[in-house]
Protein backbone atom coordinates (compact mmCIF):
# COMPACT_ATOMS: atom_id res chain seq x y z
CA UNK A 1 3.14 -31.08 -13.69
CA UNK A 2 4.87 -27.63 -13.77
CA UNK A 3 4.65 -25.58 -10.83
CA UNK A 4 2.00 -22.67 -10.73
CA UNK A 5 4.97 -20.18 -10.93
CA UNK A 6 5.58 -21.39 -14.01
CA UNK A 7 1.65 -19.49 -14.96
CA UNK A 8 2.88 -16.59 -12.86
CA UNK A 9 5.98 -16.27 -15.01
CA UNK A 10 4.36 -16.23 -18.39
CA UNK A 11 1.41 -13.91 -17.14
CA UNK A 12 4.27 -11.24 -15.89
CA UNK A 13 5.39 -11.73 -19.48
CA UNK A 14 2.66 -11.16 -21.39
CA UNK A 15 1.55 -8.23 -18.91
CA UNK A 16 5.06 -6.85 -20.13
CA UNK A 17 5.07 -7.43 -24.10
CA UNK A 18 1.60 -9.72 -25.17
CA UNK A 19 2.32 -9.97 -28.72
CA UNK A 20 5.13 -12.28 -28.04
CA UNK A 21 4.66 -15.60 -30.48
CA UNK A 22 4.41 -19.11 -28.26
CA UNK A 23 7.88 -19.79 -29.82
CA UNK A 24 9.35 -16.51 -28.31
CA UNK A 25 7.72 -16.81 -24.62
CA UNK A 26 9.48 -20.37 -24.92
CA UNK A 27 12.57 -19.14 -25.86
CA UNK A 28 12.46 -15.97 -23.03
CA UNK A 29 11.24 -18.57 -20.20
CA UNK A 30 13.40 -21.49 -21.05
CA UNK A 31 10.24 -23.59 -21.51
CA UNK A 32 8.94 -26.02 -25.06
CA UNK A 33 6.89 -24.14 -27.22
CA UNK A 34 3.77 -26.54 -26.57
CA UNK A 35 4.55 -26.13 -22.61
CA UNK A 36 3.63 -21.86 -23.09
CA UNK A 37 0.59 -22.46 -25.62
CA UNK A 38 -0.83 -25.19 -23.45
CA UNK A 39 -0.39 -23.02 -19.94
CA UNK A 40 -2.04 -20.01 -22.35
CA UNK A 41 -5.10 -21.37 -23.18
CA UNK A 42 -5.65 -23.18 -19.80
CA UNK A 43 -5.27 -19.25 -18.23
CA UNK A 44 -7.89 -18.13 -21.05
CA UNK A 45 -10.46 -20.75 -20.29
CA UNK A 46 -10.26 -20.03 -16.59
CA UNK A 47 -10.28 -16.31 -17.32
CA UNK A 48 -7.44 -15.55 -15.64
CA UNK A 49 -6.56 -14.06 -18.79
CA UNK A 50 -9.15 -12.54 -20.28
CA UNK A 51 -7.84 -10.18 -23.17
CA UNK A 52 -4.41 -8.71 -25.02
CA UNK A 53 -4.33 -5.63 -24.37
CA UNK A 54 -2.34 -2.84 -26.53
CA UNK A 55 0.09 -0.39 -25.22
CA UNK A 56 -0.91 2.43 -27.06
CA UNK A 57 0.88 6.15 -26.75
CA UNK A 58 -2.26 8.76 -26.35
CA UNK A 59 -0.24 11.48 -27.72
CA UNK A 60 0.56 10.12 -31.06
CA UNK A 61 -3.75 9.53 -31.23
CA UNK A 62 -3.69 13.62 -30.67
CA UNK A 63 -4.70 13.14 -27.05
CA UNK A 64 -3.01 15.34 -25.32
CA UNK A 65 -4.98 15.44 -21.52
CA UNK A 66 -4.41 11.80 -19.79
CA UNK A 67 -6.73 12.69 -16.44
CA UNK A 68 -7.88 10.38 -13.36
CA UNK A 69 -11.17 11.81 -12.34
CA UNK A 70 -11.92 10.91 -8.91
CA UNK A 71 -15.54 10.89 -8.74
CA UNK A 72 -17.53 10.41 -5.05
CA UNK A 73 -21.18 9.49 -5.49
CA UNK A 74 -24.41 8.47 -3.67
CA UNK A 75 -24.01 5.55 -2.26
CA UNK A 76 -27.25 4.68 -3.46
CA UNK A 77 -26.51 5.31 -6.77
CA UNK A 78 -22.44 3.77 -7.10
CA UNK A 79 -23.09 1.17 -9.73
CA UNK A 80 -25.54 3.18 -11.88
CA UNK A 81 -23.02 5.78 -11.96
CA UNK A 82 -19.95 3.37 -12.82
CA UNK A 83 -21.86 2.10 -15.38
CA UNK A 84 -22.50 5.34 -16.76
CA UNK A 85 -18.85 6.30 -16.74
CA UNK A 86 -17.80 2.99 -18.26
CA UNK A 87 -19.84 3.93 -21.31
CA UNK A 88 -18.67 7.25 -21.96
CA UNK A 89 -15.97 7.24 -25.19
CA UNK A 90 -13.87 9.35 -23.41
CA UNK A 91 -13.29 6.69 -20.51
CA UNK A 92 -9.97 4.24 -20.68
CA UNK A 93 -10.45 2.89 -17.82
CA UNK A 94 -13.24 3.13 -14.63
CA UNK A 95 -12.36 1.57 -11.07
CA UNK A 96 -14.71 1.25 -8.33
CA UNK A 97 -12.61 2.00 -5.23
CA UNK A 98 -12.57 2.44 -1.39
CA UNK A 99 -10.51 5.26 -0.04
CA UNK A 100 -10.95 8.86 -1.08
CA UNK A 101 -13.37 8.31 -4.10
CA UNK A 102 -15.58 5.64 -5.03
CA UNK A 103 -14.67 5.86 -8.11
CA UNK A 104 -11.03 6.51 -10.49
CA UNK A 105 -11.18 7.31 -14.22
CA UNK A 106 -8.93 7.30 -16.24
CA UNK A 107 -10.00 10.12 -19.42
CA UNK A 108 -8.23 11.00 -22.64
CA UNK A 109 -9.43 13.97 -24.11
CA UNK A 110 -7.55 16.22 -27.48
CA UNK A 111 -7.85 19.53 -25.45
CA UNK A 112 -8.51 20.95 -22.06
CA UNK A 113 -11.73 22.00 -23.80
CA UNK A 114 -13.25 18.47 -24.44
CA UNK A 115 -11.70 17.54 -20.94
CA UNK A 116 -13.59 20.23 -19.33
CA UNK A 117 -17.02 18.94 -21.40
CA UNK A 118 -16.49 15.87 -19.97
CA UNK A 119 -15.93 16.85 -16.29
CA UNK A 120 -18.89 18.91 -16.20
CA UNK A 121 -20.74 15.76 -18.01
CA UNK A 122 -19.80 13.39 -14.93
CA UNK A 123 -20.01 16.11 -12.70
CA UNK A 124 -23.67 16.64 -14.22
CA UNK A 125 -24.69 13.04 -13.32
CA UNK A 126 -27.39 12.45 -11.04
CA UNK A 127 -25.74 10.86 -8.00
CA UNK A 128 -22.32 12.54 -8.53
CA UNK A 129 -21.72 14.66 -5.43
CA UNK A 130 -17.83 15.65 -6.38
CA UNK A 131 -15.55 15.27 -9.07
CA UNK A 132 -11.55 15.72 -8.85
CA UNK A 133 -8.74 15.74 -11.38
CA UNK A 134 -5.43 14.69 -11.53
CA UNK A 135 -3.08 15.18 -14.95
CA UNK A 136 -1.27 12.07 -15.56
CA UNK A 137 2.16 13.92 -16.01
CA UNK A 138 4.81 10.71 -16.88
CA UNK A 139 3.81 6.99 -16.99
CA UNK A 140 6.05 5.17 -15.26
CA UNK A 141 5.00 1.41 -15.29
């Protein structure tokens, strides 16, 4: 049996470039082709992996304001509001946090106009008691 760094290797890989054939992650991890596709759909069924994700550029899309709302809310009303934010088309991304909000979301919007529709839309939720931005300036990682 191959050691469980072996899973850990091919998961930083894919988390790096996922649309990398079996044949390639093989090649890149010194591994048989049947080795990587076997170790991939073991990670699926026990959801470690759970989707492919694109790396998609906002700006060519036309968005041009990438935004992490920080949103603090009732703490008797956290998961209706996360749920809420999750299913609002402007949302990328929504994590429930502890720490200075209970909530970070990540928002692309065409314009500082449609950005500031959507801030006062969260901000407008019932159980929302404060809403912050910050402009995602340069993505590093």
């Amino acid at each position: 049996m191959l050691p469980a760094d072996t899973d850990e290797k091919i998961i930083l890989l894919l988390s790096q470039t996922a649309d990398l054939t079996y044949r390639e992650m093989a090649e890149k991890l010194g591994l048989n082709e049947s080795t990587v596709r076997k170790r991939v759909i073991g990670l699926r069924r026990r959801g470690v992996i759970r989707r492919f994700l694109a790396d998609v550029d906002p700006e060519k899309l036309g968005y041009r304001s990438r935004v992490v709302l920080g949103v603090d809310a009732d703490p008797s009303k956290v998961m209706s509001i996360g749920k809420r934010l999750a299913a609002l088309s402007e949302t990328r991304t929504v994590f429930n946090t502890s720490g200075a909000h209970d909530f970070h979301v990540v928002v692309w919007t065409r314009d500082r106009e449609s950005l500031t529709k959507i801030i006062d839309e969260v901000s407008a939720m019932d159980g929302v008691t404060r809403v912050t931005t910050s402009f995602m300036v340069e993505r590093l990682k």
